[in-house]
C-alpha atoms as a PDB file:
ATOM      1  CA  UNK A   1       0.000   0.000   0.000  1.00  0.00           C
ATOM      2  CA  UNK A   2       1.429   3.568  -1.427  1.00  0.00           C
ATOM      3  CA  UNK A   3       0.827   6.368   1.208  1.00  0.00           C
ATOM      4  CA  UNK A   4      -1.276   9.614  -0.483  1.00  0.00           C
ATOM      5  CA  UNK A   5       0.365  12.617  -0.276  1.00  0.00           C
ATOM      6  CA  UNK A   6      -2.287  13.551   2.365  1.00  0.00           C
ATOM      7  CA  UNK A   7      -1.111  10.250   4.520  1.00  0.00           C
ATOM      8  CA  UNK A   8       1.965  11.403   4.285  1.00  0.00           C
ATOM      9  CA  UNK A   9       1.705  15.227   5.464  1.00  0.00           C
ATOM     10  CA  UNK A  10      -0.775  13.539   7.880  1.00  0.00           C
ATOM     11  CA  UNK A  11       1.216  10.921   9.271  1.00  0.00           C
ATOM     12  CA  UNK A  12       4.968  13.158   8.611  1.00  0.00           C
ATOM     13  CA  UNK A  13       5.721  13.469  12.462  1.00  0.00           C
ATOM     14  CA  UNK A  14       5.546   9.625  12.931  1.00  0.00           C
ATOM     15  CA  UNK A  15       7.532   8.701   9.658  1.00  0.00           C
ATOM     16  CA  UNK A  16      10.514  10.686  10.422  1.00  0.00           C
ATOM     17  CA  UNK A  17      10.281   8.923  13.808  1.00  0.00           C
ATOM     18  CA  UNK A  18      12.786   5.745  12.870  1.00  0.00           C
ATOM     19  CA  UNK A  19      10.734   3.291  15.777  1.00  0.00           C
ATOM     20  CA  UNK A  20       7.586   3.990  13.272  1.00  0.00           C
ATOM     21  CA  UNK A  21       8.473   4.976   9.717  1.00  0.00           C
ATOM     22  CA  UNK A  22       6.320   3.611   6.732  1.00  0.00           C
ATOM     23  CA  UNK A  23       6.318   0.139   8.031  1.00  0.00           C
ATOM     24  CA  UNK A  24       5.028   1.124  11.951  1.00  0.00           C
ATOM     25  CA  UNK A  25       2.374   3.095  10.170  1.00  0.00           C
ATOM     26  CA  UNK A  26       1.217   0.689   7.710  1.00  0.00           C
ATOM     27  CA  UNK A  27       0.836  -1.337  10.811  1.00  0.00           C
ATOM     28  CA  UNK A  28      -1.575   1.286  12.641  1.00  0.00           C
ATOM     29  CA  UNK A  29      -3.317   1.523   9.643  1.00  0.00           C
ATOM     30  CA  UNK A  30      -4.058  -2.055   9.925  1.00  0.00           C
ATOM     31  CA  UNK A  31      -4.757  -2.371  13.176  1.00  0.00           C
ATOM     32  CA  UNK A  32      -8.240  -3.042  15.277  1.00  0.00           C
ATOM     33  CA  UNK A  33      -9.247  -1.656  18.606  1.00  0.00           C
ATOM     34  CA  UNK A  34     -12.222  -2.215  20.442  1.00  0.00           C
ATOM     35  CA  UNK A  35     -13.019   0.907  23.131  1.00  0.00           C
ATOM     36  CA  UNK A  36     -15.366  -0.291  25.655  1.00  0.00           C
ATOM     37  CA  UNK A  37     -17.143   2.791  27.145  1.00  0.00           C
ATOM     38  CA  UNK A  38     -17.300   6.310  25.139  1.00  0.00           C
ATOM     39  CA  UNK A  39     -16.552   8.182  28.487  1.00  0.00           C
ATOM     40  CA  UNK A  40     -13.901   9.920  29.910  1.00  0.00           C
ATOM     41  CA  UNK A  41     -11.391   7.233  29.277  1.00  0.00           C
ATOM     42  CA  UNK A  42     -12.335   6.295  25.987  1.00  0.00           C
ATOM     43  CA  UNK A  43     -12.587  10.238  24.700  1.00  0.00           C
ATOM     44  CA  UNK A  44      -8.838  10.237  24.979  1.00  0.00           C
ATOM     45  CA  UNK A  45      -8.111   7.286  23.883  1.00  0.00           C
ATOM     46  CA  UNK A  46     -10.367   6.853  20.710  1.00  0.00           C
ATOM     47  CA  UNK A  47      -9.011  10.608  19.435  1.00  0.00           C
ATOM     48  CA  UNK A  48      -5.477   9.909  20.128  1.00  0.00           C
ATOM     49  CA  UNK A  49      -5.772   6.169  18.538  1.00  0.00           C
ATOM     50  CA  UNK A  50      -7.537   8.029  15.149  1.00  0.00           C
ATOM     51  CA  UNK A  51      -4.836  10.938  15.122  1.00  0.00           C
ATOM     52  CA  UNK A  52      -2.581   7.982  15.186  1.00  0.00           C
ATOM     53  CA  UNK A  53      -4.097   6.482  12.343  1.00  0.00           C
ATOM     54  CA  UNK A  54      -5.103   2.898  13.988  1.00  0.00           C
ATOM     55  CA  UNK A  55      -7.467   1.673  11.127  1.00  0.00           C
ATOM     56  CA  UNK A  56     -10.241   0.377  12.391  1.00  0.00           C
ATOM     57  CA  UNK A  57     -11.804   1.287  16.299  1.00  0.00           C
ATOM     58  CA  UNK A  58     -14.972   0.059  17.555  1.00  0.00           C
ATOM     59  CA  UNK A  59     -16.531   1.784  20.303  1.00  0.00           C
ATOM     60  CA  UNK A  60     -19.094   0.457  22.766  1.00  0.00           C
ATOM     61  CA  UNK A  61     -21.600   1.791  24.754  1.00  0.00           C
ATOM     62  CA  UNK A  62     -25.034   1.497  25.745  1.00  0.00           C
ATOM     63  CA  UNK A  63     -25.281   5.409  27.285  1.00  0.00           C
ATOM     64  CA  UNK A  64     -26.513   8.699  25.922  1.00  0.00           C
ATOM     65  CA  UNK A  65     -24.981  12.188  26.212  1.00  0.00           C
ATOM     66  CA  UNK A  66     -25.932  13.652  29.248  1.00  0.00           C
ATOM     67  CA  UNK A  67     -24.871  17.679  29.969  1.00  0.00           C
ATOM     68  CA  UNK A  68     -23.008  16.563  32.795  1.00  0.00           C
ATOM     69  CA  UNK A  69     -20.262  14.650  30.934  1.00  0.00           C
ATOM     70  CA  UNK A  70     -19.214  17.345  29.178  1.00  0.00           C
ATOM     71  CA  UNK A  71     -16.844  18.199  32.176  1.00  0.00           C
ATOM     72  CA  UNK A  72     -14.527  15.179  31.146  1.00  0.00           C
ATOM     73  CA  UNK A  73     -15.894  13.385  28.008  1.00  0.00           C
ATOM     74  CA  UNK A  74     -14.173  15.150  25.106  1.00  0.00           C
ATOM     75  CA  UNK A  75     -15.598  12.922  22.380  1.00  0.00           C
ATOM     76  CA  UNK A  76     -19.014  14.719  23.031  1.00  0.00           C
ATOM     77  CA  UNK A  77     -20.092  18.367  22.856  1.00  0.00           C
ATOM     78  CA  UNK A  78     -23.287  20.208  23.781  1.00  0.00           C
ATOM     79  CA  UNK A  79     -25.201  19.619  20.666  1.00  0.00           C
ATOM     80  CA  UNK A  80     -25.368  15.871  21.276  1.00  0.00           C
ATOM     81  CA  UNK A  81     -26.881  15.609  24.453  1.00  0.00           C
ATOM     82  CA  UNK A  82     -29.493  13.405  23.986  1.00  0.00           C
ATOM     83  CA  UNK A  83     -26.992  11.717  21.817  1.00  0.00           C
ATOM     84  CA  UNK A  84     -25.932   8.161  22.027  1.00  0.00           C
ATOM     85  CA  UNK A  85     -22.478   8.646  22.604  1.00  0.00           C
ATOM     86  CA  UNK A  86     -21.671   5.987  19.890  1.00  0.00           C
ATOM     87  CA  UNK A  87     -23.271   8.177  17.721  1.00  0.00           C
ATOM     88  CA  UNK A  88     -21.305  11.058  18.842  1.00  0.00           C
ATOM     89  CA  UNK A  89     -18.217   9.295  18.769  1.00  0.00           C
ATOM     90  CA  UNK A  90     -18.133   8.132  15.764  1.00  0.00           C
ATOM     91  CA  UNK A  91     -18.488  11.616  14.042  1.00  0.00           C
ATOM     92  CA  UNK A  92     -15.954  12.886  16.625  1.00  0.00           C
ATOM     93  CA  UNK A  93     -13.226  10.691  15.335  1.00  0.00           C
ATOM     94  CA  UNK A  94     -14.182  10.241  11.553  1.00  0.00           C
ATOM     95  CA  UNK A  95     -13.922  14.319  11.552  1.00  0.00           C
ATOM     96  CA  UNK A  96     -10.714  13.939  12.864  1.00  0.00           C
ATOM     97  CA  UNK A  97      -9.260  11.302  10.517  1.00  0.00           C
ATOM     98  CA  UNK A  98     -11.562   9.753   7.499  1.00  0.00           C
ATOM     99  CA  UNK A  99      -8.540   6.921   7.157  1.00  0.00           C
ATOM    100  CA  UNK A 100     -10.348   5.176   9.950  1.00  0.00           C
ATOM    101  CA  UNK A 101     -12.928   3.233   9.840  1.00  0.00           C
ATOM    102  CA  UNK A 102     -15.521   3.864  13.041  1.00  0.00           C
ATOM    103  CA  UNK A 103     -17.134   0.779  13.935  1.00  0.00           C
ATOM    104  CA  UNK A 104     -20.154   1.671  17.171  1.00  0.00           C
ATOM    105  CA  UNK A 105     -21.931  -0.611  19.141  1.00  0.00           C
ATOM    106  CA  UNK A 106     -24.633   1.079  21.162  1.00  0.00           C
ATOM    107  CA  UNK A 107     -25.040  -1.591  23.493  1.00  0.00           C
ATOM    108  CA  UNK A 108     -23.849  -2.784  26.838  1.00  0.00           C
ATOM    109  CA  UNK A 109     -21.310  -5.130  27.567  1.00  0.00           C
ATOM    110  CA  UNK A 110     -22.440  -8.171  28.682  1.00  0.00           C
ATOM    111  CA  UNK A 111     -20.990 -11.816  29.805  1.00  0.00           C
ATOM    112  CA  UNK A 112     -23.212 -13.230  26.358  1.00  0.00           C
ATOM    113  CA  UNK A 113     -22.392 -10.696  24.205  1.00  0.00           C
ATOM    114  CA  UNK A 114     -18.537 -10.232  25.087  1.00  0.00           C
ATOM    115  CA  UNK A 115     -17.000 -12.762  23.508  1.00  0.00           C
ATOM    116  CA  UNK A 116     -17.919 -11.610  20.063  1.00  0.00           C
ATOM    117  CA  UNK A 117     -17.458  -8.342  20.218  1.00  0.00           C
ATOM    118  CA  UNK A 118     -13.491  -8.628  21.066  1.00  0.00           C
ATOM    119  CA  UNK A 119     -13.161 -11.614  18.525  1.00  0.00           C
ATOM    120  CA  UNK A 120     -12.159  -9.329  15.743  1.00  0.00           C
ATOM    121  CA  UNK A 121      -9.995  -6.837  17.506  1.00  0.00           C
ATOM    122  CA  UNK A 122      -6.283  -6.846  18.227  1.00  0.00           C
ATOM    123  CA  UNK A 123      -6.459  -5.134  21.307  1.00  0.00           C
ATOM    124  CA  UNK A 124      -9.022  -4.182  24.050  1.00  0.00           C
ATOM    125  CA  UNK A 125      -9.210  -0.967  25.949  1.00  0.00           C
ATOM    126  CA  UNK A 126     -10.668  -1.156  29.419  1.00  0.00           C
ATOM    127  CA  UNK A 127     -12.658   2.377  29.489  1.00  0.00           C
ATOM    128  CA  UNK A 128     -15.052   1.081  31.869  1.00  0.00           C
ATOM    129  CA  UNK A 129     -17.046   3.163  34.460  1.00  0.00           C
ATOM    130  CA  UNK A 130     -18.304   0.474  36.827  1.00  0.00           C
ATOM    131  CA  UNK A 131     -16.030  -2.600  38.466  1.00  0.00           C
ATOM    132  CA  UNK A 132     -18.360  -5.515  37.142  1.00  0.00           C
ATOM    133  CA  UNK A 133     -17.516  -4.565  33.779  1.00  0.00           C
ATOM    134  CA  UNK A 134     -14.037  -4.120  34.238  1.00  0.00           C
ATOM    135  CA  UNK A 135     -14.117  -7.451  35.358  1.00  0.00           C
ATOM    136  CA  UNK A 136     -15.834  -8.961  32.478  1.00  0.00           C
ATOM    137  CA  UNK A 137     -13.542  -7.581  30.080  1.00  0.00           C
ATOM    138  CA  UNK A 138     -10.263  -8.938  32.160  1.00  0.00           C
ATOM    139  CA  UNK A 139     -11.812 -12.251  32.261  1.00  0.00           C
ATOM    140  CA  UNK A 140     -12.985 -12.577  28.763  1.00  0.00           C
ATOM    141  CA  UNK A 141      -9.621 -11.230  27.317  1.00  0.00           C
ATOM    142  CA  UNK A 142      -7.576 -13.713  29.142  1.00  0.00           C
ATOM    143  CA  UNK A 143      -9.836 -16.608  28.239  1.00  0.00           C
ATOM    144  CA  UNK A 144      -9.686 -14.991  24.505  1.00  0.00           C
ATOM    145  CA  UNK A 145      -5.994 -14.275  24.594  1.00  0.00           C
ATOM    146  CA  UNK A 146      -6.909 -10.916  23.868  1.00  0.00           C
ATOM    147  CA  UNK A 147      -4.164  -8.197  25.603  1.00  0.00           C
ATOM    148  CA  UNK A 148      -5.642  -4.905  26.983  1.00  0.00           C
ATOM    149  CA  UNK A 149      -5.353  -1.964  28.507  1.00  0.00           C
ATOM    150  CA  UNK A 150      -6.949  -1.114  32.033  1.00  0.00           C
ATOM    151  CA  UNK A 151      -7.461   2.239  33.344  1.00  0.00           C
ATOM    152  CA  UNK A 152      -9.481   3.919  36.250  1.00  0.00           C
ATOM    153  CA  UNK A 153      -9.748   7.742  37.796  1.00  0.00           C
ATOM    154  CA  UNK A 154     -11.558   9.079  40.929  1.00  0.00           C
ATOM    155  CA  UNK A 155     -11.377  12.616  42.400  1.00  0.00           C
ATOM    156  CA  UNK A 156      -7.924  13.364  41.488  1.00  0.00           C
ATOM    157  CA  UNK A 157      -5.964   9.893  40.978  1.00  0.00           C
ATOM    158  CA  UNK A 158      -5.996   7.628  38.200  1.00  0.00           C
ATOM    159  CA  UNK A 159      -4.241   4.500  37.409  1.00  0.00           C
ATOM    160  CA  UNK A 160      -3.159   1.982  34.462  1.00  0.00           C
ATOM    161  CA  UNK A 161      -2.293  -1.481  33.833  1.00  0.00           C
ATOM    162  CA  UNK A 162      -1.700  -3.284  30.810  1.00  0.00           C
ATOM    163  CA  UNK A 163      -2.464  -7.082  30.571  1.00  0.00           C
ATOM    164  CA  UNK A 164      -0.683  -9.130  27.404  1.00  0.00           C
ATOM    165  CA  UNK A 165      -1.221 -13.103  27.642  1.00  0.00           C
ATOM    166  CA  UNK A 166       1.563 -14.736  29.684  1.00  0.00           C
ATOM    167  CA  UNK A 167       3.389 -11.795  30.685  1.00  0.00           C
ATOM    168  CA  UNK A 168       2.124 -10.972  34.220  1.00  0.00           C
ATOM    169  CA  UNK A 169      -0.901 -10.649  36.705  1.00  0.00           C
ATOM    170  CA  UNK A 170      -4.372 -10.059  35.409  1.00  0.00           C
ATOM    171  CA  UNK A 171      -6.642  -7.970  36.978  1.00  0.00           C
ATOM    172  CA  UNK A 172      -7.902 -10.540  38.769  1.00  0.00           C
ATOM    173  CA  UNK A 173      -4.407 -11.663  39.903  1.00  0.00           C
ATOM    174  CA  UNK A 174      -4.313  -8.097  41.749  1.00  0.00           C
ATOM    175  CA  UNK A 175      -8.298  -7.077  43.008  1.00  0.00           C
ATOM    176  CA  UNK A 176      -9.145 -10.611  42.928  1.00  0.00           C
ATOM    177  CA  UNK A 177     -12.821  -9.855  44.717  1.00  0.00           C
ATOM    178  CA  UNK A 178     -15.331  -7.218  42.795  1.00  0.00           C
ATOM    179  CA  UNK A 179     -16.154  -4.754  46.157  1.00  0.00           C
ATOM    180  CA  UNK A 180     -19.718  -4.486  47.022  1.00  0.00           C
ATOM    181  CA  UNK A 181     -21.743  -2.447  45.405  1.00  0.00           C
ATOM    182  CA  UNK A 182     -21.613   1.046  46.937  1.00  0.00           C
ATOM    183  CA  UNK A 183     -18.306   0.318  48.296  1.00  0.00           C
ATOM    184  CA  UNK A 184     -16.224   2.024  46.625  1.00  0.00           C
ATOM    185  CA  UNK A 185     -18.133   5.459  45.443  1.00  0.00           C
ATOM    186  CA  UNK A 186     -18.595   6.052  41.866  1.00  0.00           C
ATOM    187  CA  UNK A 187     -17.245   9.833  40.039  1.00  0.00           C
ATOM    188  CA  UNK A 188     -21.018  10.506  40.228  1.00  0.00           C
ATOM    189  CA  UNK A 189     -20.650  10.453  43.805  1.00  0.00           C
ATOM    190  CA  UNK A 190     -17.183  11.384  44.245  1.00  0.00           C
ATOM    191  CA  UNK A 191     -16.163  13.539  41.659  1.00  0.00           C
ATOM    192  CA  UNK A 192     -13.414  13.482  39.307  1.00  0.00           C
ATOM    193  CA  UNK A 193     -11.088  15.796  37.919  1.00  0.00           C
ATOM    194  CA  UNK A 194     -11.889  15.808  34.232  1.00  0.00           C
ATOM    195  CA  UNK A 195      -7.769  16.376  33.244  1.00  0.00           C
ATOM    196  CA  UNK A 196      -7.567  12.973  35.423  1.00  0.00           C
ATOM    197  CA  UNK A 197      -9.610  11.059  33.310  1.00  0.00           C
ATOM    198  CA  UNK A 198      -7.594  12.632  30.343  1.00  0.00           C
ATOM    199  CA  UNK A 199      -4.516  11.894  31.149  1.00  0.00           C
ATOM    200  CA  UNK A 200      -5.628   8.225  31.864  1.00  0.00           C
ATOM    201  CA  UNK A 201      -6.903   7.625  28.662  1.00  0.00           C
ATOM    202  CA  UNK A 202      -4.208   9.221  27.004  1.00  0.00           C
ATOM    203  CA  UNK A 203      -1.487   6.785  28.363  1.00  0.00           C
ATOM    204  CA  UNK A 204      -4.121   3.950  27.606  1.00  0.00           C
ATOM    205  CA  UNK A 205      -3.616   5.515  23.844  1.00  0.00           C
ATOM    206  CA  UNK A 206      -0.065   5.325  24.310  1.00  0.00           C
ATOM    207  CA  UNK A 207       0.076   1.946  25.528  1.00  0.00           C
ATOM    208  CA  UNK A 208      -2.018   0.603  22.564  1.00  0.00           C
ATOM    209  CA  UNK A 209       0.096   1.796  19.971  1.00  0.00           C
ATOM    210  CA  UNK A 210       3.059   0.851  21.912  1.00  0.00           C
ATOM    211  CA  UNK A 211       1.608  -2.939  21.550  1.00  0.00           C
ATOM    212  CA  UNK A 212       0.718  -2.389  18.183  1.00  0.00           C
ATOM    213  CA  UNK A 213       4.325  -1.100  17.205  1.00  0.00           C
ATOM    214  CA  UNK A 214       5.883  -3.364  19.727  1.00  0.00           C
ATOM    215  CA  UNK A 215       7.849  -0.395  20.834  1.00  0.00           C
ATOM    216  CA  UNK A 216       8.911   0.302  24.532  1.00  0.00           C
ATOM    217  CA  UNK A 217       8.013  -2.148  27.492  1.00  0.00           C
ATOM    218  CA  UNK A 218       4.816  -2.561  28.121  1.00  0.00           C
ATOM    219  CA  UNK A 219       2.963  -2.015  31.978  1.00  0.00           C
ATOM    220  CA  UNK A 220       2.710  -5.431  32.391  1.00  0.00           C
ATOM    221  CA  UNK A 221       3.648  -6.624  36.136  1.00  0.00           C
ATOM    222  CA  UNK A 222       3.176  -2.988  37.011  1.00  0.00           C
ATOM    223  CA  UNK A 223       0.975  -0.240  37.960  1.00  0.00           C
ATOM    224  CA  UNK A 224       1.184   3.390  36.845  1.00  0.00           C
ATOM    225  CA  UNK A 225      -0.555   5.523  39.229  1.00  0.00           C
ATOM    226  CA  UNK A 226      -1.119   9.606  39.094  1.00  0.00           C
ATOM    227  CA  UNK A 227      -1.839  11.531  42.030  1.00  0.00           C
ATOM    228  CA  UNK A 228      -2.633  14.927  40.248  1.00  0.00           C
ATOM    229  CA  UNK A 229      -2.601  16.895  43.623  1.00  0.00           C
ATOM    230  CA  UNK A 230       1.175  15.847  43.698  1.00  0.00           C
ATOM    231  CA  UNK A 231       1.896  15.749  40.371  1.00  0.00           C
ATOM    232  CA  UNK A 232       3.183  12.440  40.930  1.00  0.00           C
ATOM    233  CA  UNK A 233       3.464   9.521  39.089  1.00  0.00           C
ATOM    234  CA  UNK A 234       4.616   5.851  40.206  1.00  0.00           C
ATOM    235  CA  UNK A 235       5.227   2.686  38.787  1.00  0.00           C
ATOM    236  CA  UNK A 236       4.026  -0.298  41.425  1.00  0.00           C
ATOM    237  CA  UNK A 237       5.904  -3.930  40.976  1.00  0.00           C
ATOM    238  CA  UNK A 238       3.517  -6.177  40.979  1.00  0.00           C
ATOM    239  CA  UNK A 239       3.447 -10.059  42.096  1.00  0.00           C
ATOM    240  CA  UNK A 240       3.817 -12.170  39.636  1.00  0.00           C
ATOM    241  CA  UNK A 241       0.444 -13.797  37.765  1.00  0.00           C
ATOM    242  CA  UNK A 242      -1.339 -15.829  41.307  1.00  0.00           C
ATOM    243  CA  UNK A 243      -0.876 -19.426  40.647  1.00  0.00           C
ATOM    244  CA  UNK A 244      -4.148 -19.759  42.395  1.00  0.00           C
ATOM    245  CA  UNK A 245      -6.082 -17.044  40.010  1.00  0.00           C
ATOM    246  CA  UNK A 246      -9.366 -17.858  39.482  1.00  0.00           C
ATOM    247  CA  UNK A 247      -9.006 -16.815  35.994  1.00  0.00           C
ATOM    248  CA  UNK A 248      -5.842 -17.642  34.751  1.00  0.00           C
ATOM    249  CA  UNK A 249      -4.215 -19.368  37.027  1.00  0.00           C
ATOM    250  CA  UNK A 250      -2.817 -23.099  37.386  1.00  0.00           C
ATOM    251  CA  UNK A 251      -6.247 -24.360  38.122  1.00  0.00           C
ATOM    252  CA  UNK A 252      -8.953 -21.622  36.935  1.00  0.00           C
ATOM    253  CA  UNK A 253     -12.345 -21.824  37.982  1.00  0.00           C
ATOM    254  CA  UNK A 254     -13.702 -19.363  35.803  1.00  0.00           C
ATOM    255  CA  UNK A 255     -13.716 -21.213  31.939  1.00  0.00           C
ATOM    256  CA  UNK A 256     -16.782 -20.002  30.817  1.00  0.00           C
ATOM    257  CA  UNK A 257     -18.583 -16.316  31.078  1.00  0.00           C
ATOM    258  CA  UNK A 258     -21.347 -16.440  33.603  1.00  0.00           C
ATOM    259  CA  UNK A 259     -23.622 -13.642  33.962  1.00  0.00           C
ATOM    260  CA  UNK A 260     -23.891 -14.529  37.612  1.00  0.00           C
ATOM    261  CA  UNK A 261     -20.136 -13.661  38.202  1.00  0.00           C
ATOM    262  CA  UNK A 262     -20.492 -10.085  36.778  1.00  0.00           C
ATOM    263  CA  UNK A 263     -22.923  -9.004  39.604  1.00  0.00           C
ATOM    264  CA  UNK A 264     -21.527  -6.676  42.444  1.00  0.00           C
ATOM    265  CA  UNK A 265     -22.201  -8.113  45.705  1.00  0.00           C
ATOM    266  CA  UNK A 266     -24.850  -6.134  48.401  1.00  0.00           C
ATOM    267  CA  UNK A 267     -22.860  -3.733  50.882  1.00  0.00           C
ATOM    268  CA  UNK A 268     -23.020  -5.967  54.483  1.00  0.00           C
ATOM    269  CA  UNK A 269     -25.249  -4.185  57.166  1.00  0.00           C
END
């Protein structure tokens, strides 16, 4: 495939990079990502992945624009409340670069409908708002073999993990038990920073294309957290992956999707 010359004025500032050149981008080009959640995370990361030039992105989520996410959720502008954000999305990042190809799926994740949506993809990007999704999407990648990229923001922390098949701890591995519902508050109830969330996603961008290039080393066995009120960042070791993981561990007990698993538990009076 012969770049255009509008590729290549597009593209100039990673060809003249020599760990992406013609070859790195022809690779982006021909990449797939799967977003799961058009939200704070997933504004970052589905622009930055289309400036980038990844080919194809799909982008899933079952919400509407509501005024309030405007604070954060950069995809999305005040026209489109009202808007599934798919639908917002989608325009969002075909304005920015027509070389992609915007697949949406306004729908919500679910244990019977995740295993085909990540079939096609090359890489998954955890952009989840809620833990029992995040969940889902750890488990289903590792039984799909699928790498991804996890990231999370409250108030004015975030942090980020990257999972690639047989190279370290899944999420499981390191929250092992989904907290009960209302135990840990939600940015509705909390609050977040909107830069946060950025800056989140934006890594998760970087760690994509990082995986796509196979440039750099990868957060795997660690995890990056940002404390914004410190301006600090820090890289966690983690264990290695548990032998006893429920997921991908020596003798899993999770093999199959079960709806039942993805269900917070009830706070304990």
């Amino acid at each position: 495939m012969a770049f255009t010359d509008e590729q290549l004025e597009r593209y100039s500032r990673h060809l003249i990079l020599k760990e992406i050149g013609v070859r790195g981008q022809k690779r982006l080009l021909a990449a797939k990502v799967l977003i799961i959640g058009a939200g704070g995370l997933g504004s970052p990361a589905a622009m930055y992945l289309a400036a980038a030039g990844v080919g194809t992105i799909g982008i899933v989520d079952d919400d509407v624009v509501d005024l309030s996410n405007l604070q954060r959720q950069i995809m999305h502008g005040t026209g489109d409340v009202g808007t599934p954000k798919v639908e917002s999305a989608a325009a969002t990042v075909t304005a920015l670069n027509p070389d992609v190809t915007v697949r949406p799926y306004h729908m919500r994740v679910e244990a019977d409908n995740i295993a085909e949506l990540i079939a096609d993809y090359d890489v998954i990007v955890d952009a989840a708002d809620n833990f029992a999704t995040k969940f889902l999407i750890n488990d289903a990648c590792v039984l799909a073999g699928k790498p991804y990229v996890y990231g999370g923001a409250l108030r004015f922390e975030g942090q980020l993990m990257t999972y690639i098949p047989g190279q370290g701890p899944c999420y499981r591995c390191i929250f092992r038990d989904m907290p009960a519902a209302g135990e840990v508050p939600s940015c509705k109830e909390a609050g977040v920073l909107g830069a946060v969330v950025g800056t989140i996603g934006s890594l998760q961008a970087v760690e994509v294309v990082k995986m796509i290039l196979g440039l750099g080393e990868p957060l795997t066995a660690r995890l990056l957290t940002f404390d914004a009120l410190a301006m600090r960042f820090r890289a966690v070791p983690l264990p290695e992956r548990e032998p006893d993981c429920p997921v991908c561990g020596d003798h899993p007990t999770i093999t199959t999707l079960e709806a039942d698993n993805y269900i917070q538990p009830a706070c304990e009076v």
